[in-house]
Protein backbone atom coordinates (compact mmCIF):
# COMPACT_ATOMS: atom_id res chain seq x y z
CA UNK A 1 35.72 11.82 38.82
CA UNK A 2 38.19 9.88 40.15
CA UNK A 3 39.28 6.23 40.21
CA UNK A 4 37.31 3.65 42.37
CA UNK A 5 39.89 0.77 44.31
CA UNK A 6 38.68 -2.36 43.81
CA UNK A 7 38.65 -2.13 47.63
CA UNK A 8 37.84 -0.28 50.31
CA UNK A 9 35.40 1.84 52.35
CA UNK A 10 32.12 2.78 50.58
CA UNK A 11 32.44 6.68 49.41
CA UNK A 12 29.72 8.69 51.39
CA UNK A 13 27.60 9.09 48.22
CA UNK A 14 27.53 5.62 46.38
CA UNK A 15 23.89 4.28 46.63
CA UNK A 16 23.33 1.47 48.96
CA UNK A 17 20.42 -1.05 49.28
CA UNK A 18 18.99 1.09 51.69
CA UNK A 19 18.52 4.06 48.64
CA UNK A 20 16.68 1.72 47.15
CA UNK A 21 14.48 0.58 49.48
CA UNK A 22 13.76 4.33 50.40
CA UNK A 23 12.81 4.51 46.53
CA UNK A 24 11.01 1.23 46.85
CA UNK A 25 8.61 2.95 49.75
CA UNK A 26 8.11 6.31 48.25
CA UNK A 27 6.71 4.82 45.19
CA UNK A 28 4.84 2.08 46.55
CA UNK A 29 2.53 5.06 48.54
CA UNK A 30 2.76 7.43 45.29
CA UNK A 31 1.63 4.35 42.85
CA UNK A 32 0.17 1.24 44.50
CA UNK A 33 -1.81 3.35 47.72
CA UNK A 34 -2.82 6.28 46.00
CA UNK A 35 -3.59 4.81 42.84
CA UNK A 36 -6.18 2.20 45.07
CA UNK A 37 -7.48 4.91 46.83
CA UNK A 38 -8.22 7.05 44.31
CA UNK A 39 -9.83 4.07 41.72
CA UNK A 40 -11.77 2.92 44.98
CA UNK A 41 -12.89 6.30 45.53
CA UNK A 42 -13.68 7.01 41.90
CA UNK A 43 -16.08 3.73 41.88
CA UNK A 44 -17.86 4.39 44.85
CA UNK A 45 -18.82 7.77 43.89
CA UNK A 46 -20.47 6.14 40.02
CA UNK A 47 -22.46 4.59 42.33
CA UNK A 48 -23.51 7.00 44.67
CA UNK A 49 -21.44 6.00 47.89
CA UNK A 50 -21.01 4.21 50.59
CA UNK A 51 -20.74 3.98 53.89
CA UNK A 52 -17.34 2.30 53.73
CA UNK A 53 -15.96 4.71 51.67
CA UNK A 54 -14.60 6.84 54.92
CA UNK A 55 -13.31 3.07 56.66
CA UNK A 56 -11.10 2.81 53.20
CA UNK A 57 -9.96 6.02 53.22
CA UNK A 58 -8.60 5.78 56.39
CA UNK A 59 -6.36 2.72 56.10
CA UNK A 60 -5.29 4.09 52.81
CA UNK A 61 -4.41 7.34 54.96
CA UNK A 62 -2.53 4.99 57.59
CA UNK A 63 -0.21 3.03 54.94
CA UNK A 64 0.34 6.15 53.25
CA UNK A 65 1.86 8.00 56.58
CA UNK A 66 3.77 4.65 56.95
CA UNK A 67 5.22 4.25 53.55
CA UNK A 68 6.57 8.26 53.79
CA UNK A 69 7.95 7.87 57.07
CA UNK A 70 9.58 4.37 56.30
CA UNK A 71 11.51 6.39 52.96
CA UNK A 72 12.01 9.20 54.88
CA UNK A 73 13.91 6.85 57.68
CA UNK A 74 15.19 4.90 55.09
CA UNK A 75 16.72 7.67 53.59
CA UNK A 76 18.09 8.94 56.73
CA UNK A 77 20.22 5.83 57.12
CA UNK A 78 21.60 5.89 53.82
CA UNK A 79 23.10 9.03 53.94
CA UNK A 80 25.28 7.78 56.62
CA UNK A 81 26.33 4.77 53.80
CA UNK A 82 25.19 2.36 55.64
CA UNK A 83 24.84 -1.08 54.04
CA UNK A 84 26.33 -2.45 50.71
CA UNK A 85 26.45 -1.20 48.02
CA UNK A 86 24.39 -1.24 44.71
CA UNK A 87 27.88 -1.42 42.63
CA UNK A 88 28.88 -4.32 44.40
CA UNK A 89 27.34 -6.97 42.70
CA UNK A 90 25.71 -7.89 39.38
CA UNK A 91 21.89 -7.48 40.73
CA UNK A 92 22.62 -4.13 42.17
CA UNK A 93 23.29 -3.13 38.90
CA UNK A 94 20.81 -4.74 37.04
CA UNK A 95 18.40 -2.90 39.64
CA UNK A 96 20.16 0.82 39.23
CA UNK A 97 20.11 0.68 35.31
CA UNK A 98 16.48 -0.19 35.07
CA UNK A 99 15.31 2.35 37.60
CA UNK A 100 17.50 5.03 36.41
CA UNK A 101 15.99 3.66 32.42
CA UNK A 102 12.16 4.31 34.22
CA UNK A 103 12.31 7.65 36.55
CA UNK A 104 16.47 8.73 35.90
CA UNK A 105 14.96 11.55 35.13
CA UNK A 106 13.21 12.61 38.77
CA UNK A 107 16.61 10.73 40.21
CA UNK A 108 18.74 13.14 39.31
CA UNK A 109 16.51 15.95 41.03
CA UNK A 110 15.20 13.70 43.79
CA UNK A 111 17.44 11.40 44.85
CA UNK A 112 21.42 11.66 43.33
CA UNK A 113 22.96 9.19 44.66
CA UNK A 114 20.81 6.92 42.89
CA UNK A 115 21.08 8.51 39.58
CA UNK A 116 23.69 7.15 37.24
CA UNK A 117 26.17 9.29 35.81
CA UNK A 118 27.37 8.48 32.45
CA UNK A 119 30.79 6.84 32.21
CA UNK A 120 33.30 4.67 30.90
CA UNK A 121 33.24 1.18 32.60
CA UNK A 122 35.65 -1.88 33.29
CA UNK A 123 35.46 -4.23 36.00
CA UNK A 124 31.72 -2.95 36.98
CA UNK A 125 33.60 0.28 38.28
CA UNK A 126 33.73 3.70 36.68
CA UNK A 127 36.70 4.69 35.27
CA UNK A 128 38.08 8.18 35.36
CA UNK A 129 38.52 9.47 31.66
CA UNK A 130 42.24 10.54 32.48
CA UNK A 131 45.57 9.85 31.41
CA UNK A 132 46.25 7.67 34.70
CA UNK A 133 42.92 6.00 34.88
CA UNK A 134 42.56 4.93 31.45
CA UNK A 135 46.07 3.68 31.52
CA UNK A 136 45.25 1.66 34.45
CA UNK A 137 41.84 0.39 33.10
CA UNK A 138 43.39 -0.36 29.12
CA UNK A 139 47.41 -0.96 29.84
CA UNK A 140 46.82 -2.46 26.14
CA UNK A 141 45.22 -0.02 24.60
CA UNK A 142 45.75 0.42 20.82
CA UNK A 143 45.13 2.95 17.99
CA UNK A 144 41.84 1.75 17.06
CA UNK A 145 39.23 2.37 19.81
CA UNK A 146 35.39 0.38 19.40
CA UNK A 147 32.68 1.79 22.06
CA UNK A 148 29.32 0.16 22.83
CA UNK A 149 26.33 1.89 24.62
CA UNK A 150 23.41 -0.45 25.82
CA UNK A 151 20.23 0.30 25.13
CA UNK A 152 16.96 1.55 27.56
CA UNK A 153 17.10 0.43 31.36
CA UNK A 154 20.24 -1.68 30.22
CA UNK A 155 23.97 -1.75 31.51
CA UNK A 156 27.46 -2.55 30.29
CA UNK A 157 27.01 -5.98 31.24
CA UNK A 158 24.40 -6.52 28.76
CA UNK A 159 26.73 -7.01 25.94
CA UNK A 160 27.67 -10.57 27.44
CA UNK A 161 24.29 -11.80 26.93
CA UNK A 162 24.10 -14.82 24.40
CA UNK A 163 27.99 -15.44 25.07
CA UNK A 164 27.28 -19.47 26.05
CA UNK A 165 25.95 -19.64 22.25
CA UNK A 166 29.03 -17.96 20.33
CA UNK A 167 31.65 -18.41 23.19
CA UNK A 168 32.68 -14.93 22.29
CA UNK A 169 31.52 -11.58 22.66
CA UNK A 170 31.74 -8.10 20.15
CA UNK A 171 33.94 -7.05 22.43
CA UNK A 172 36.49 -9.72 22.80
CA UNK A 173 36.22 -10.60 18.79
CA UNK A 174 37.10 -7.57 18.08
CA UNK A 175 40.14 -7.58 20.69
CA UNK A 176 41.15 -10.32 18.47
CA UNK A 177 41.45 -8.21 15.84
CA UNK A 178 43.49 -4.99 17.28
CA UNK A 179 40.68 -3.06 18.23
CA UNK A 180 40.49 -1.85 22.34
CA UNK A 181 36.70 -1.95 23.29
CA UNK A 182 35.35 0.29 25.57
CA UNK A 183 31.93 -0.06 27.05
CA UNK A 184 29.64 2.52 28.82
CA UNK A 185 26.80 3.21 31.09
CA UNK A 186 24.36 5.71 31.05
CA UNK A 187 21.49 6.77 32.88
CA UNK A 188 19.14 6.28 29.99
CA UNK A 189 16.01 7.85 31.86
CA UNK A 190 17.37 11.23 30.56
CA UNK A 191 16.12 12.87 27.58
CA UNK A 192 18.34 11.81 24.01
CA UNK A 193 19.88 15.22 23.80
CA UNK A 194 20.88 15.52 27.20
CA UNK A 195 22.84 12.36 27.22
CA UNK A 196 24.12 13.19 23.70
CA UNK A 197 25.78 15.95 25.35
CA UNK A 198 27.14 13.68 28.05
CA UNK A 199 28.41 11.19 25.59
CA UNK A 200 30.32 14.28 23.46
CA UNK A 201 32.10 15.48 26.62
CA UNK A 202 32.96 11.89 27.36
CA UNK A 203 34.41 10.75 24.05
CA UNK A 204 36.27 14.02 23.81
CA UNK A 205 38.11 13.74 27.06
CA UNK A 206 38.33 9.65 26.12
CA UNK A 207 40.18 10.67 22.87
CA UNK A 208 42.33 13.47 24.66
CA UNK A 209 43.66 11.21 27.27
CA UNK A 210 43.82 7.72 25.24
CA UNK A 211 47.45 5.80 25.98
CA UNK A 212 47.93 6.63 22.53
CA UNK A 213 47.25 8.63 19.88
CA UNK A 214 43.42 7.24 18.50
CA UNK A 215 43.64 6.59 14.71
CA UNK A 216 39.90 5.23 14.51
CA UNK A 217 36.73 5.21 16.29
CA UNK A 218 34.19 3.16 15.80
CA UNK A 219 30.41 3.50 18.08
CA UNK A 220 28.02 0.46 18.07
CA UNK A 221 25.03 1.40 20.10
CA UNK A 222 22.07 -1.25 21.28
CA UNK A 223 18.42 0.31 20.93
CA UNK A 224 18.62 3.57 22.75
CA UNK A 225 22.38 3.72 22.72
CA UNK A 226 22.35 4.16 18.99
CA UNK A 227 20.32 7.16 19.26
CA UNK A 228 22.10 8.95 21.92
CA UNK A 229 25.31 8.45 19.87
CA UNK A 230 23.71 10.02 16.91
CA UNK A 231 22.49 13.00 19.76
CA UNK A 232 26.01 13.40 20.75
CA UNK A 233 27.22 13.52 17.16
CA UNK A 234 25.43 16.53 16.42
CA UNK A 235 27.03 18.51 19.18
CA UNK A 236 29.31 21.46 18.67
CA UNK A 237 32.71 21.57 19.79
CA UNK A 238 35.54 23.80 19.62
CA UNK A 239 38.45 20.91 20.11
CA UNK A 240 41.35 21.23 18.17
CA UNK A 241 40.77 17.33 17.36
CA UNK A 242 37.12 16.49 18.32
CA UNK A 243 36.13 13.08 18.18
CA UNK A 244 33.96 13.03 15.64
CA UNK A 245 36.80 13.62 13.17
CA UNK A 246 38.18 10.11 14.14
CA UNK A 247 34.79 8.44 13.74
CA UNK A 248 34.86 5.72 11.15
CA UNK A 249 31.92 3.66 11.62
CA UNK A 250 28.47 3.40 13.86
CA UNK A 251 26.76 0.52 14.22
CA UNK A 252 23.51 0.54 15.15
CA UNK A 253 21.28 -3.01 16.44
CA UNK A 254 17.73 -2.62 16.73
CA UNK A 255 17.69 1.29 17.31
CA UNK A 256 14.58 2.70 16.95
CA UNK A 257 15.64 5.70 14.69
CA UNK A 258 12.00 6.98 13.86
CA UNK A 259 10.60 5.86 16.93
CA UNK A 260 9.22 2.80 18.83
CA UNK A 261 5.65 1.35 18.51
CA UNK A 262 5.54 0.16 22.07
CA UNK A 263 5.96 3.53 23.62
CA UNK A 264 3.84 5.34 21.25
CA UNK A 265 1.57 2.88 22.67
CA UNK A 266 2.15 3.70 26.13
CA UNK A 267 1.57 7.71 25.49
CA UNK A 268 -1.97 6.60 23.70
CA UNK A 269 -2.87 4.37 26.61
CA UNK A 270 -2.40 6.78 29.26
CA UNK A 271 -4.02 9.53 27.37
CA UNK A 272 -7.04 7.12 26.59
CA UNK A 273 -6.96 6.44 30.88
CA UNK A 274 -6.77 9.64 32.08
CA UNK A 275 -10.27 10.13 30.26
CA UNK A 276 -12.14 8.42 32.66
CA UNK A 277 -11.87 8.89 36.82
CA UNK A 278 -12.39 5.02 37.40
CA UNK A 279 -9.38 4.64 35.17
CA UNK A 280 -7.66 7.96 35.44
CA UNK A 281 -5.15 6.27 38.11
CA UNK A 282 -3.93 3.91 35.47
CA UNK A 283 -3.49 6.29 33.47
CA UNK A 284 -0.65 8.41 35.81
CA UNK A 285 1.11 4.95 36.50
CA UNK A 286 2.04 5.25 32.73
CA UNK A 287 3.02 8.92 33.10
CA UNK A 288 5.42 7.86 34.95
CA UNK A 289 7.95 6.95 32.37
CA UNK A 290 11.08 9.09 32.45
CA UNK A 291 11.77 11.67 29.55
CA UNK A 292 13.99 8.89 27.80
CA UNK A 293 11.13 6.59 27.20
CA UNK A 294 9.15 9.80 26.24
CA UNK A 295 12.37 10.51 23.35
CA UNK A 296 11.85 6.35 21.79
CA UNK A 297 8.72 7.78 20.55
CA UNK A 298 9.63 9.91 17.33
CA UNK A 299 13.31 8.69 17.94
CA UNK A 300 15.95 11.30 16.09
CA UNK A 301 14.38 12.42 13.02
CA UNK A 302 15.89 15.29 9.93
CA UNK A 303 16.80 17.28 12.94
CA UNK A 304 20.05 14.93 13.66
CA UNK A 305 22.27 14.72 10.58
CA UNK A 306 24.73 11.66 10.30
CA UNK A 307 28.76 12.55 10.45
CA UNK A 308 29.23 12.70 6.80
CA UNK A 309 32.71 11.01 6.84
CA UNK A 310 31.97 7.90 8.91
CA UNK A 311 29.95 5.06 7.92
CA UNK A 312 26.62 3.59 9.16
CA UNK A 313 25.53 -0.20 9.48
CA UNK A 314 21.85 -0.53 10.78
CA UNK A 315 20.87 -3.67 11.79
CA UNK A 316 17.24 -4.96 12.25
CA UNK A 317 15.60 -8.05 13.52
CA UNK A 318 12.28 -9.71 13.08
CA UNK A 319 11.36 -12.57 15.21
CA UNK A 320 10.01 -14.52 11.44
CA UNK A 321 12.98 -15.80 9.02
CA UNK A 322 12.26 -13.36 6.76
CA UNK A 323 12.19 -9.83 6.99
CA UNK A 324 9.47 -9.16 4.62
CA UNK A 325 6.87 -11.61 6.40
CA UNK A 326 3.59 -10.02 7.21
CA UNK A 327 4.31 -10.36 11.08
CA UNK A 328 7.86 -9.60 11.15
CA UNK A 329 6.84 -6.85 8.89
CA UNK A 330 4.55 -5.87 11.80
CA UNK A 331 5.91 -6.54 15.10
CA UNK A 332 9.98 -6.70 14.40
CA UNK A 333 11.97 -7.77 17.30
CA UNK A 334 9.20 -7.15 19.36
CA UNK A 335 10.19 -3.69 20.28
CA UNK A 336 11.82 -2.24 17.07
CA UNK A 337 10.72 -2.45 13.72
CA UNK A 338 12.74 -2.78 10.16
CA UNK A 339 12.05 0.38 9.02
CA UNK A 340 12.53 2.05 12.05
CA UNK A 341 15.74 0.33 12.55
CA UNK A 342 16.91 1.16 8.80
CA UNK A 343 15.93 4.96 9.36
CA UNK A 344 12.98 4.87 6.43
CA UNK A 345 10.13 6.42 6.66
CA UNK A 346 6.77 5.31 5.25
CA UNK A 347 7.61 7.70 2.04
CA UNK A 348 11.09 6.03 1.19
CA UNK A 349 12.94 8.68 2.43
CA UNK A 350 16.05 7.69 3.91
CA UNK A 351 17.90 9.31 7.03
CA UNK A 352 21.34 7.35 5.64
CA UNK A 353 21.49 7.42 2.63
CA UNK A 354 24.14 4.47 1.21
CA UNK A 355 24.34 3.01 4.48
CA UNK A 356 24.85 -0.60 5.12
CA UNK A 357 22.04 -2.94 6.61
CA UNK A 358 21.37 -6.23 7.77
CA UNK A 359 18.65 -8.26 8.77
CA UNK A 360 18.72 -10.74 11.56
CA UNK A 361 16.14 -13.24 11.23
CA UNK A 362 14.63 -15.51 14.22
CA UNK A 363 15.73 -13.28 16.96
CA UNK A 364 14.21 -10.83 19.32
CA UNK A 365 15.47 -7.06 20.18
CA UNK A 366 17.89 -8.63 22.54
CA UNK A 367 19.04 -11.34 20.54
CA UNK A 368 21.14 -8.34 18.62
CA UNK A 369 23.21 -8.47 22.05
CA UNK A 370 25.36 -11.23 20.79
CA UNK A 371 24.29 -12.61 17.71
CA UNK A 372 26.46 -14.76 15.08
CA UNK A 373 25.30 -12.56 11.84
CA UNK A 374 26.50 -9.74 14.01
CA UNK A 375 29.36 -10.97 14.71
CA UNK A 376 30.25 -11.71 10.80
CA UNK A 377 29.51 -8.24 9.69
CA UNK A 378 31.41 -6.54 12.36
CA UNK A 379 34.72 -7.85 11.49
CA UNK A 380 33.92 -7.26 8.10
CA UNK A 381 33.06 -3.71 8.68
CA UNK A 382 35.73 -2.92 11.04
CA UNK A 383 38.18 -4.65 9.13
């Protein structure tokens, strides 16, 4: 990897518009037409047929040729890098991290250039994990290193959400206080271990090539992010100083450590629609999910072990004041809930033991982004 210019000529393989709207027309026959012909067909033959059955299948037929042969065109052109790029502006981005959060997955085999590969970040540009290009990216970079990693279908620019309400963000507070933050993006359609893999590699060189020698590290991961921190944790490494030997503290907001009730939902639902014919279509749509969203379903259980010399602080939200109400008890922060987000499971067991937590009332799972409590506790704990 190398250093991007702020300037310049497009690189051959950075996505364009035009990848996406080759995307955009594959799926659009694989989902919308197939999954109307199919239903259509399905219903017709409950009911013993029709005569129109053939007329429908044809048109079907006809949009399908045209959506293949407008993404293989599409595709065509892009190759060239034609047309600007994703990286070039906030909505690009907002676009690549939730596709790559959905299908990153089938990216990476299908379609590359669209798949994101995980990195450090600054100025919406990847940043080569060297001695020159993290020099360039942090000429004030100190002994005590904070890195955040967003959650599901999210990007580095998610950790500026809520910043018109404090005027601040984690990042900048804790700038305040001597600590360098470093944010990341990862394609967070790949499966937990996978990316914890990515993320070890990553820190490793990070720490190797640091302007100076790292003292303390500290990881604060959103949803997802905290679990493929505690993924990359767990991975083996013959450095001479590996990372994990400089890790202090991780901070986890709303991660869904034994799993997520919303896609445990989806796997029911498209078992319970691939039952039927008539709804069998449905079904497939929900399939669809990459192997990430597959992973927020049992989360990281015994398997992962925390780094036994750093310490955690889990932090969970319920939308109700208090954490113990019947429906905060019930739905969380919508996505997450408390005991999830505390690592206990419905025994007591505990998967930190003596590990600080918090509770965020009145918010949602994305309220954790930038939240005053949050705020509070983090210069506390990374006093």
């Amino acid at each position: 990897m190398s250093t991007r210019a702020p300037a310049g000529p497009a690189p051959a393989h950075a996505p364009t518009y035009l990848d996406a709207l080759a995307l955009l027309s594959e799926v659009a026959d694989e989902v919308v037409v197939r999954s109307v012909r199919d239903t259509h067909d399905a219903w017709a033959d409950r009911f013993g047929g029709y005569r129109g059955r053939s007329i429908a299948s044809a048109v079907c037929g006809g949009l399908s040729l045209g959506l293949r042969a407008a993404s293989a065109g599409l595709g065509r052109v892009a190759e060239t890098g034609v047309g600007p790029r994703l990286e070039d502006g906030p909505r690009g981005r907002f676009v690549s991290s939730a596709v790559n959060g959905l299908i990153g997955d089938r990216l990476v085999a299908e379609r590359p250039r669209l798949a994101i590969a995980m990195a450090v970040r600054a100025d919406g540009r990847d940043v080569a994990p060297d001695a020159d290009g993290l020099a360039a990216a942090f000429p004030e970079a100190s002994d005590r290193v904070v890195v955040f990693l967003h959650g599901l279908c999210e990007n580095e620019s998610y950790w500026n959400r809520g910043r018109e309400r404090t005027g601040t963000t984690y990042g900048e507070a804790l700038a305040a206080t001597g600590w360098t933050p470093v944010f990341l993006r990862a394609n967070t359609g790949l499966g937990l271990r996978e990316n914890g893999v990515a993320l070890s590699a990553l820190l490793q060189r990070l720490v190797e090539a640091w302007p100076t020698r790292v003292r303390r590290l500290a990881l604060v991961g959103h949803s997802m992010g905290g679990l493929i921190v505690r993924a990359a944790g767990a991975v083996a490494t013959t450095a001479e100083r590996p990372w994990t030997a400089l890790v202090s503290d991780v901070v986890t907001l709303g991660t869904p450590h034994l799993g997520a009730p919303i896609a445990r939902g989806i796997g029911h639902g498209s078992r319970g629609l691939g039952r039927m014919r008539e709804t069998a279509t449905f079904g497939r749509i929900l399939d669809l999910r990459s192997v990430g969203v597959h992973d927020l379903v049992a989360g990281l259980a015994e398997d992962v072990a925390p780094l036994p010399h750093a310490r955690y602080r889990l932090v969970a939200a319920t939308v109700t004041a208090r954490e113990r109400h019947p429906v905060g008890h019930v739905v969380g922060d919508l996505l997450v809930r408390v005991p999830s987000a505390y690592g206990r499971d419905r025994h007591g067991e505990r998967l930190f033991p003596g590990a600080d937590v918090l509770h965020v009332g009145r918010t949602d799972h994305f309220g954790l982004l930038n939240h005053p409590d949050v705020h509070r506790a983090l210069r506390d704990w990374l006093a």
